[in-house]
PDB file of N, CA and C in Angstrom:
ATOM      1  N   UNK A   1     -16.596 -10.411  23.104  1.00  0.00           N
ATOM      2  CA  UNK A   1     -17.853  -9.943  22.569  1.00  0.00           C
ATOM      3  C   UNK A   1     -18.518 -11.110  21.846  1.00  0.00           C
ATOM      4  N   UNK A   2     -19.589 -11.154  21.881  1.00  0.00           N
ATOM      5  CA  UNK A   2     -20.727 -12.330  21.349  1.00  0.00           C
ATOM      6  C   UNK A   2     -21.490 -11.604  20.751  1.00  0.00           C
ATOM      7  N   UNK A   3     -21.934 -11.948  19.519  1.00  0.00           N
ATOM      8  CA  UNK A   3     -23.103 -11.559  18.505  1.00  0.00           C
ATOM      9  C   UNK A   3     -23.169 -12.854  17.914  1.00  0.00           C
ATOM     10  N   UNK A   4     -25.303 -12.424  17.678  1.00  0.00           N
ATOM     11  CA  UNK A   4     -26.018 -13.133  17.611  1.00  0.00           C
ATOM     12  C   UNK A   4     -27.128 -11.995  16.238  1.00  0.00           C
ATOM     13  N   UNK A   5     -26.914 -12.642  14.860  1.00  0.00           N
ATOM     14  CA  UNK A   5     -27.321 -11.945  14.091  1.00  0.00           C
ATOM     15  C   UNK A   5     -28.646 -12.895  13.212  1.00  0.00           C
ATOM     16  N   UNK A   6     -29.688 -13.041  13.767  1.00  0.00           N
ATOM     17  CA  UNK A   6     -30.996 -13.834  13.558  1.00  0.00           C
ATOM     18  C   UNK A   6     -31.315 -13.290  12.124  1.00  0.00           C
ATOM     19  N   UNK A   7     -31.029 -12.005  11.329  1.00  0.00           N
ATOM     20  CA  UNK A   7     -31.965 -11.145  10.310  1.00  0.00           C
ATOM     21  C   UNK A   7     -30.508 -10.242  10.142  1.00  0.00           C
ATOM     22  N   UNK A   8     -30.653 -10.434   8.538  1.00  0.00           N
ATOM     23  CA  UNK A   8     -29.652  -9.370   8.666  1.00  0.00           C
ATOM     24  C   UNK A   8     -30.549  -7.593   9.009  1.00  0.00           C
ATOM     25  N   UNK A   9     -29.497  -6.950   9.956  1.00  0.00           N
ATOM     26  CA  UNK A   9     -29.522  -5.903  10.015  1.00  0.00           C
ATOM     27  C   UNK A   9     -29.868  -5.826  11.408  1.00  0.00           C
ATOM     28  N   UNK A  10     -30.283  -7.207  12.020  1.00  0.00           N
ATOM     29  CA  UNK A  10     -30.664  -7.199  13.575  1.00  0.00           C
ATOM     30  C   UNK A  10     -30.037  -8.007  14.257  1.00  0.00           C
ATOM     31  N   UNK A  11     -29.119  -7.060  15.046  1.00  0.00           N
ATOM     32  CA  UNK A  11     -28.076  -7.865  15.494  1.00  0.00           C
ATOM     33  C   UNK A  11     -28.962  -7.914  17.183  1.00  0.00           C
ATOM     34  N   UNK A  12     -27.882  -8.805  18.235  1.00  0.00           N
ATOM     35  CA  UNK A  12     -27.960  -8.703  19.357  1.00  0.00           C
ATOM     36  C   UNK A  12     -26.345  -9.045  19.946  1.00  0.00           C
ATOM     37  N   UNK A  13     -26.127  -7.831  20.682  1.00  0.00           N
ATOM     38  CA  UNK A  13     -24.467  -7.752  21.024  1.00  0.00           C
ATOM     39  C   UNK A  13     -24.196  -7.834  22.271  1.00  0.00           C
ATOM     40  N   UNK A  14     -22.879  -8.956  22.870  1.00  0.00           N
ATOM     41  CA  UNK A  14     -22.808  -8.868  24.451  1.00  0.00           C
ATOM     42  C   UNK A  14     -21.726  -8.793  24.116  1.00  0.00           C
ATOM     43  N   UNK A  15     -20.988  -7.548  25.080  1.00  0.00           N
ATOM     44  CA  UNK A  15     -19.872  -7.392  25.506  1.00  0.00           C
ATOM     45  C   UNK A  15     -19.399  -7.386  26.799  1.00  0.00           C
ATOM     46  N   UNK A  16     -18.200  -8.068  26.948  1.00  0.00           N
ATOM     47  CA  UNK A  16     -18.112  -7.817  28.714  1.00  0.00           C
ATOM     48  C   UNK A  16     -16.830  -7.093  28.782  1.00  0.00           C
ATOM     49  N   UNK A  17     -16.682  -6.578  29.885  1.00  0.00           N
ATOM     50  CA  UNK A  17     -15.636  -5.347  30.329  1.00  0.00           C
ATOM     51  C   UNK A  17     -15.022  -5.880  31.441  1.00  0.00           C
ATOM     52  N   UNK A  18     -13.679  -5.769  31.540  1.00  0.00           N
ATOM     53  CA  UNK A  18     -13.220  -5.865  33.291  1.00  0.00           C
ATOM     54  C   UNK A  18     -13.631  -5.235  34.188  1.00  0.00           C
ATOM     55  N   UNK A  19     -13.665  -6.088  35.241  1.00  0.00           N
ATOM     56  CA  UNK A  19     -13.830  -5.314  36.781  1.00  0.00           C
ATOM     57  C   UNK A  19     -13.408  -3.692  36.669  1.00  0.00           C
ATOM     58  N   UNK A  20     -11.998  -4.097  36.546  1.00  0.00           N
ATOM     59  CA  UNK A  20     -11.619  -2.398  36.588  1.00  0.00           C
ATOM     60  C   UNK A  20     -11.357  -1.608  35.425  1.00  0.00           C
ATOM     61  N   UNK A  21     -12.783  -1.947  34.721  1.00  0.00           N
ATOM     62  CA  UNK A  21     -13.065  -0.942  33.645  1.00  0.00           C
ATOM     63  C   UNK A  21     -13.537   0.411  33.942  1.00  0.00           C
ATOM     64  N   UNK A  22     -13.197   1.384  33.632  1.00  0.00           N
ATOM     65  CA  UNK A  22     -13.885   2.800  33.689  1.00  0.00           C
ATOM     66  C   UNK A  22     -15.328   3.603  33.063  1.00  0.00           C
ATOM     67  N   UNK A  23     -15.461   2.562  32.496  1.00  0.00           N
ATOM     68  CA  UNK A  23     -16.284   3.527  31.465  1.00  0.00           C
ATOM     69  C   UNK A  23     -17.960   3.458  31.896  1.00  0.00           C
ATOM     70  N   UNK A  24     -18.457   2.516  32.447  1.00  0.00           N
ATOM     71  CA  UNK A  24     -19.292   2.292  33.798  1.00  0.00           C
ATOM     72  C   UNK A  24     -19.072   2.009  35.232  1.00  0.00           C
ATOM     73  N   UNK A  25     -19.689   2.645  36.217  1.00  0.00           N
ATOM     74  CA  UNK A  25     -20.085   2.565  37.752  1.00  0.00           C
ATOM     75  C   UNK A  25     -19.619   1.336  38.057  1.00  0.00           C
ATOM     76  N   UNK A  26     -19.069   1.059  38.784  1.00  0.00           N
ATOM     77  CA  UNK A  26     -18.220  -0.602  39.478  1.00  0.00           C
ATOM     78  C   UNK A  26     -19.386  -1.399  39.947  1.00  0.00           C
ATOM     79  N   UNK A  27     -20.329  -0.448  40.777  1.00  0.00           N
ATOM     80  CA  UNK A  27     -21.566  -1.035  41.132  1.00  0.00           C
ATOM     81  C   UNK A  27     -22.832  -1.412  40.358  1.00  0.00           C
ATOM     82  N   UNK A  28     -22.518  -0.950  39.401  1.00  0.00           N
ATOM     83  CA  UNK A  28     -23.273  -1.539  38.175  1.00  0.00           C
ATOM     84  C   UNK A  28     -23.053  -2.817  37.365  1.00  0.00           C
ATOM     85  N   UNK A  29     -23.033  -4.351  37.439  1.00  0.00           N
ATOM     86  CA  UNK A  29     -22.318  -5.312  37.000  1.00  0.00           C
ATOM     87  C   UNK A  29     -22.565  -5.458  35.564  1.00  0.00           C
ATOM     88  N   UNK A  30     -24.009  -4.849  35.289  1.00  0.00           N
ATOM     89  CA  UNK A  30     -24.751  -5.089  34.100  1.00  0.00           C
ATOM     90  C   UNK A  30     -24.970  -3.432  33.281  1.00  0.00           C
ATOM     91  N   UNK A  31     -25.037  -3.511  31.947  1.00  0.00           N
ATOM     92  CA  UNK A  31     -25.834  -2.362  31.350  1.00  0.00           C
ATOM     93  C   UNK A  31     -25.833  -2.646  30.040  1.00  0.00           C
ATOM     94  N   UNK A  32     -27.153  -2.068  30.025  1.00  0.00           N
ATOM     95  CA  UNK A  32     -28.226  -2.502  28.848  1.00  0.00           C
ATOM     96  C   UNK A  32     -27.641  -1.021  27.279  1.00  0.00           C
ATOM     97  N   UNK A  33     -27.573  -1.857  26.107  1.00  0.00           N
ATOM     98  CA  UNK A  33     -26.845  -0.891  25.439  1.00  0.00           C
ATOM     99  C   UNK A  33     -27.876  -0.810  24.334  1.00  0.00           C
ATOM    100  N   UNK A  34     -28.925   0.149  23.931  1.00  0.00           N
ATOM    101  CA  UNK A  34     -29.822   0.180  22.611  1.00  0.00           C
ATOM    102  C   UNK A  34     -29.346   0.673  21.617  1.00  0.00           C
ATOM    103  N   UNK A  35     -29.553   0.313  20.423  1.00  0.00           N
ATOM    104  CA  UNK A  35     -29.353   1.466  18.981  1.00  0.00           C
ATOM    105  C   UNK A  35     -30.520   1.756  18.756  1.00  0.00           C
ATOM    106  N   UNK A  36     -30.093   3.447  18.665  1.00  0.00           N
ATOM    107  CA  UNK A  36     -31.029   4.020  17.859  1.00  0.00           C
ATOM    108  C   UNK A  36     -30.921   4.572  16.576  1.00  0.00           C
ATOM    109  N   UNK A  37     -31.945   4.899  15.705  1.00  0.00           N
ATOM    110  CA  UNK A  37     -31.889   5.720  14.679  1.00  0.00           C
ATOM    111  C   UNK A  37     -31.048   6.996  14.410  1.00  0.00           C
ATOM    112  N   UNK A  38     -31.660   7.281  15.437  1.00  0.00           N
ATOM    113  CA  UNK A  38     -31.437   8.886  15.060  1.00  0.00           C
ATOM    114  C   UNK A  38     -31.688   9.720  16.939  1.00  0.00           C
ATOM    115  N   UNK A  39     -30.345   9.907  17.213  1.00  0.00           N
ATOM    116  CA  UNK A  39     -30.116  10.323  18.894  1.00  0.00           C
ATOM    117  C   UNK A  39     -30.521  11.076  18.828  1.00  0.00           C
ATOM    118  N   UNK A  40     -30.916  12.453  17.979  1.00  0.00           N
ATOM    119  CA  UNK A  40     -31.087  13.521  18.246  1.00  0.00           C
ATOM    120  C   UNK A  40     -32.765  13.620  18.832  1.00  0.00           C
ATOM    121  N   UNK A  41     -33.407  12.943  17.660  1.00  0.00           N
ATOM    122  CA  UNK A  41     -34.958  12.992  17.780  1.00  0.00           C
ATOM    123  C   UNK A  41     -35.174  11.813  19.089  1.00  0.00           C
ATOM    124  N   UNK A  42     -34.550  10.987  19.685  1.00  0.00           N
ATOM    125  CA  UNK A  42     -34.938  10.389  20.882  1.00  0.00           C
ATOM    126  C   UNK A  42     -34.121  10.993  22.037  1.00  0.00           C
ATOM    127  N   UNK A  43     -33.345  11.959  21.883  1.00  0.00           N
ATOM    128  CA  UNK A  43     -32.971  13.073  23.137  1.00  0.00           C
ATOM    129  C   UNK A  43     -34.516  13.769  23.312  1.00  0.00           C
ATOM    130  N   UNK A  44     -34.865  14.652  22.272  1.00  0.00           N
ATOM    131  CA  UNK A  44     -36.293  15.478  22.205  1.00  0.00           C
ATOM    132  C   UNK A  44     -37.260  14.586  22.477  1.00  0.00           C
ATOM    133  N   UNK A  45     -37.730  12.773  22.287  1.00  0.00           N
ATOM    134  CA  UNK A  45     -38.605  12.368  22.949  1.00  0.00           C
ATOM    135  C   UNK A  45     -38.261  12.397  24.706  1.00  0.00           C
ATOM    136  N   UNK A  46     -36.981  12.013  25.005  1.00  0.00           N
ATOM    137  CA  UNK A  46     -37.037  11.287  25.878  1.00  0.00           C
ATOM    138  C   UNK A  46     -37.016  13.186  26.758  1.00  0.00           C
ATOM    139  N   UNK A  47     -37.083  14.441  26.752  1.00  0.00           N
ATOM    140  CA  UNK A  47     -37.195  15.699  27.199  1.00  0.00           C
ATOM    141  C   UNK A  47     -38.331  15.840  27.268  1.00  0.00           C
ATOM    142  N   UNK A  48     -39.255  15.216  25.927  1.00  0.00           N
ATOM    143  CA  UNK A  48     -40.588  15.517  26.052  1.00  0.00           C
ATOM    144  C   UNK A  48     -41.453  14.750  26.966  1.00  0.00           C
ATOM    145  N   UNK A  49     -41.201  13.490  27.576  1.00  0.00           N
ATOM    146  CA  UNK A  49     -42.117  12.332  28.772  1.00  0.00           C
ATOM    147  C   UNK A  49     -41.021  12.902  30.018  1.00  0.00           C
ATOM    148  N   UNK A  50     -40.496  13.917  29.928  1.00  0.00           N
ATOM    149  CA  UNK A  50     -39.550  14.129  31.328  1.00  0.00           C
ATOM    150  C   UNK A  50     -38.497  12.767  31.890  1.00  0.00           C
ATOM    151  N   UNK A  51     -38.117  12.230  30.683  1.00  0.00           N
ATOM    152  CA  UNK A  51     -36.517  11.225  31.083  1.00  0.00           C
ATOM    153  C   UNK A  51     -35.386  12.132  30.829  1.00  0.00           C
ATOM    154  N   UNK A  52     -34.866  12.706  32.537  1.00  0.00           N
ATOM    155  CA  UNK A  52     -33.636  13.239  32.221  1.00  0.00           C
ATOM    156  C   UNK A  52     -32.439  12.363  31.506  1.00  0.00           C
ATOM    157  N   UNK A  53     -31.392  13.109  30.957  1.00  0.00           N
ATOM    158  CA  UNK A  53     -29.913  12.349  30.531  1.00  0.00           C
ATOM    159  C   UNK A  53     -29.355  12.405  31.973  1.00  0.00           C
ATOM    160  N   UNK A  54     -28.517  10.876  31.941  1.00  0.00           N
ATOM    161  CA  UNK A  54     -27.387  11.253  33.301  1.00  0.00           C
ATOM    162  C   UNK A  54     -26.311  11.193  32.270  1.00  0.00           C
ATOM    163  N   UNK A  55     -26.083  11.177  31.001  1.00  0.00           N
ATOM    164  CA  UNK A  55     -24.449  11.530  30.611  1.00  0.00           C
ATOM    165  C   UNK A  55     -25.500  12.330  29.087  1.00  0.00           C
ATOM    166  N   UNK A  56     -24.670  13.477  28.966  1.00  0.00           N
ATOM    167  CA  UNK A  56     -24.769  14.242  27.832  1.00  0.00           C
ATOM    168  C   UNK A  56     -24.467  13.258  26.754  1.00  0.00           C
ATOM    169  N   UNK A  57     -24.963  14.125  25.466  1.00  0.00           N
ATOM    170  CA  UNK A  57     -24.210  13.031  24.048  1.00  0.00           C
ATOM    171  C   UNK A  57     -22.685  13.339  23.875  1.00  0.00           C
ATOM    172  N   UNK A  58     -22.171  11.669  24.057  1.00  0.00           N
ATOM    173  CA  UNK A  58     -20.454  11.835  23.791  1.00  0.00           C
ATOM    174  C   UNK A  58     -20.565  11.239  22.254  1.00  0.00           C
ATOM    175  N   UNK A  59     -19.595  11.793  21.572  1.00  0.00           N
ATOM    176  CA  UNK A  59     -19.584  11.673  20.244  1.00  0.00           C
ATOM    177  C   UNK A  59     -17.606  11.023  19.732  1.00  0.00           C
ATOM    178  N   UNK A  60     -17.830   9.779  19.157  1.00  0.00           N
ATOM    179  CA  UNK A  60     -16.667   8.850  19.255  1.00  0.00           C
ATOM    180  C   UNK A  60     -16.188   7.973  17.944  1.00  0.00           C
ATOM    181  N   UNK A  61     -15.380   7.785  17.553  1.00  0.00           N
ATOM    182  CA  UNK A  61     -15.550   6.600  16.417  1.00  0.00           C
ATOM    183  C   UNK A  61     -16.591   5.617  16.262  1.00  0.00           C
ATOM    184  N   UNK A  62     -17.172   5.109  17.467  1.00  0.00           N
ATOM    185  CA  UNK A  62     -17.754   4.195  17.192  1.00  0.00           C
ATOM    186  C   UNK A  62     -19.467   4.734  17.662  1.00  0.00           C
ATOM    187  N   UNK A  63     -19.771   6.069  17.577  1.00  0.00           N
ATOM    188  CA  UNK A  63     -20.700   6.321  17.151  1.00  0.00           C
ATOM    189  C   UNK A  63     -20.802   7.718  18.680  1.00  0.00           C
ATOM    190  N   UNK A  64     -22.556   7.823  18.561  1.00  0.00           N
ATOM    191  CA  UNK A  64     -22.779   8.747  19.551  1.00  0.00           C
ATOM    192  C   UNK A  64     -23.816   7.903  20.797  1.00  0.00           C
ATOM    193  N   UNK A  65     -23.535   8.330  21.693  1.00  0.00           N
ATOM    194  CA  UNK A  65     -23.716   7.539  22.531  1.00  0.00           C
ATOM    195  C   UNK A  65     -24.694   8.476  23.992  1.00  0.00           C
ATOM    196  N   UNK A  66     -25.491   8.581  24.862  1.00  0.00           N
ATOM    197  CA  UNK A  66     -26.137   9.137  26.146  1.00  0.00           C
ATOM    198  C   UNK A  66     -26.261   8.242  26.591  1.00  0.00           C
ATOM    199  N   UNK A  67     -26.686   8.505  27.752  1.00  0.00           N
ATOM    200  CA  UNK A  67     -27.327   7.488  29.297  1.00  0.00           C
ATOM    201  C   UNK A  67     -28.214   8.489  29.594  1.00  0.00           C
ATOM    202  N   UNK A  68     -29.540   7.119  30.079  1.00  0.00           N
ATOM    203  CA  UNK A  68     -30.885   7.841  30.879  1.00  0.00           C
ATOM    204  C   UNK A  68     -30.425   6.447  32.259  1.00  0.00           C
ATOM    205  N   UNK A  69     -31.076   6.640  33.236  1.00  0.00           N
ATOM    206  CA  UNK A  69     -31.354   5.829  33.861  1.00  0.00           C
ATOM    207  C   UNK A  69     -32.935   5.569  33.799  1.00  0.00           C
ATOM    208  N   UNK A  70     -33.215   3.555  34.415  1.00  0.00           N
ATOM    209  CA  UNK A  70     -33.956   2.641  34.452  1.00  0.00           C
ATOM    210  C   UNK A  70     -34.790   2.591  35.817  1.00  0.00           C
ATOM    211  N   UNK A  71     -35.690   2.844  35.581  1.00  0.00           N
ATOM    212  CA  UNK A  71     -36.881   2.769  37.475  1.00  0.00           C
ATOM    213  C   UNK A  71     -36.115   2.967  38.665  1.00  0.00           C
ATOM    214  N   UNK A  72     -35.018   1.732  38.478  1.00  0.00           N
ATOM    215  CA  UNK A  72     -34.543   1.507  39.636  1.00  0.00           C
ATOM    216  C   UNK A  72     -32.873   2.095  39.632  1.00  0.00           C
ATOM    217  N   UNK A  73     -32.767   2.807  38.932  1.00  0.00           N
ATOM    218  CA  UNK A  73     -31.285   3.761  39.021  1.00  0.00           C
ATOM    219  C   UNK A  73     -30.094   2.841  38.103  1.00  0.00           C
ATOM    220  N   UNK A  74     -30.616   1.901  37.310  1.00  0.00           N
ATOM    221  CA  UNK A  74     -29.292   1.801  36.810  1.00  0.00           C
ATOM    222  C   UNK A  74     -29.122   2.449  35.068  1.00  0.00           C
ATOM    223  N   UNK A  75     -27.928   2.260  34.753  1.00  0.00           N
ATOM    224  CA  UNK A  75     -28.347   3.330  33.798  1.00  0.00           C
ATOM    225  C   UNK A  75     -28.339   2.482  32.402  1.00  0.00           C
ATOM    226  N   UNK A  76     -28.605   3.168  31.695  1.00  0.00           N
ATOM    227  CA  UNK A  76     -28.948   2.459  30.270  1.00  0.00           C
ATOM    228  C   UNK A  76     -28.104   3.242  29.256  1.00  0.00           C
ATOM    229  N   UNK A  77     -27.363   2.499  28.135  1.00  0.00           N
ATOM    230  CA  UNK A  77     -26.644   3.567  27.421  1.00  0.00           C
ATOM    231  C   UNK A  77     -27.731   3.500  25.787  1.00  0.00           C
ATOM    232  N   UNK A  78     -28.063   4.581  25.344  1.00  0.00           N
ATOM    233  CA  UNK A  78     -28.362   4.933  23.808  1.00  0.00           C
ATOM    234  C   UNK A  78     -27.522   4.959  22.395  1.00  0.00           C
ATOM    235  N   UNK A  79     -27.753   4.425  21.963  1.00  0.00           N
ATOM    236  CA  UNK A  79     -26.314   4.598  20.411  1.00  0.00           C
ATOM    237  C   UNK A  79     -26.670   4.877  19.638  1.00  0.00           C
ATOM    238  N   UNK A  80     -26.685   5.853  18.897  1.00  0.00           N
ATOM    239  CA  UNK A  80     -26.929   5.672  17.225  1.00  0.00           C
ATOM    240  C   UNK A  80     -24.711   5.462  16.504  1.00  0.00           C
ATOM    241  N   UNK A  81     -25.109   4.481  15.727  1.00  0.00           N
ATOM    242  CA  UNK A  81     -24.061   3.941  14.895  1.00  0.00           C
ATOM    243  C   UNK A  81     -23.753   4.815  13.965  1.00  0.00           C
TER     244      UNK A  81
END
């Protein structure tokens, strides 16, 4: 993992995963990971412009987490910390 913290409180985080990691699509090499505020109120935006979820909210130690997918089908994961 690589972080890159310009301001405190604004980070930018790369993590990489093995090939035969599970936790994303094999055919997916890349995915884009945002934090948000507050998941609940950007579930209700993203219902209200019609962006379905492709993974419900999973809820974990290291926070809560959904997927929407991106134009072109890949998917994007959401976090609030």
């Amino acid at each position: 993992m690589t972080m890159i913290k310009p301001e405190s409180g604004n980070e930018t985080i790369f993590s990489f995963f093995t090939e035969d990691d599970s936790y994303f699509p094999i055919e997916q090499q890349v995915m884009l990971n945002f934090q948000v505020h507050n998941i609940n109120e950007t579930i209700k935006h993203l219902e209200q412009i019609g962006v379905p979820l492709e993974k419900k909210e999973e809820n974990s130690e290291f926070g809560k987490f959904i997927w929407i997918k991106d134009p072109e089908g890949r998917l994007i994961e959401l976090w609030e910390k």
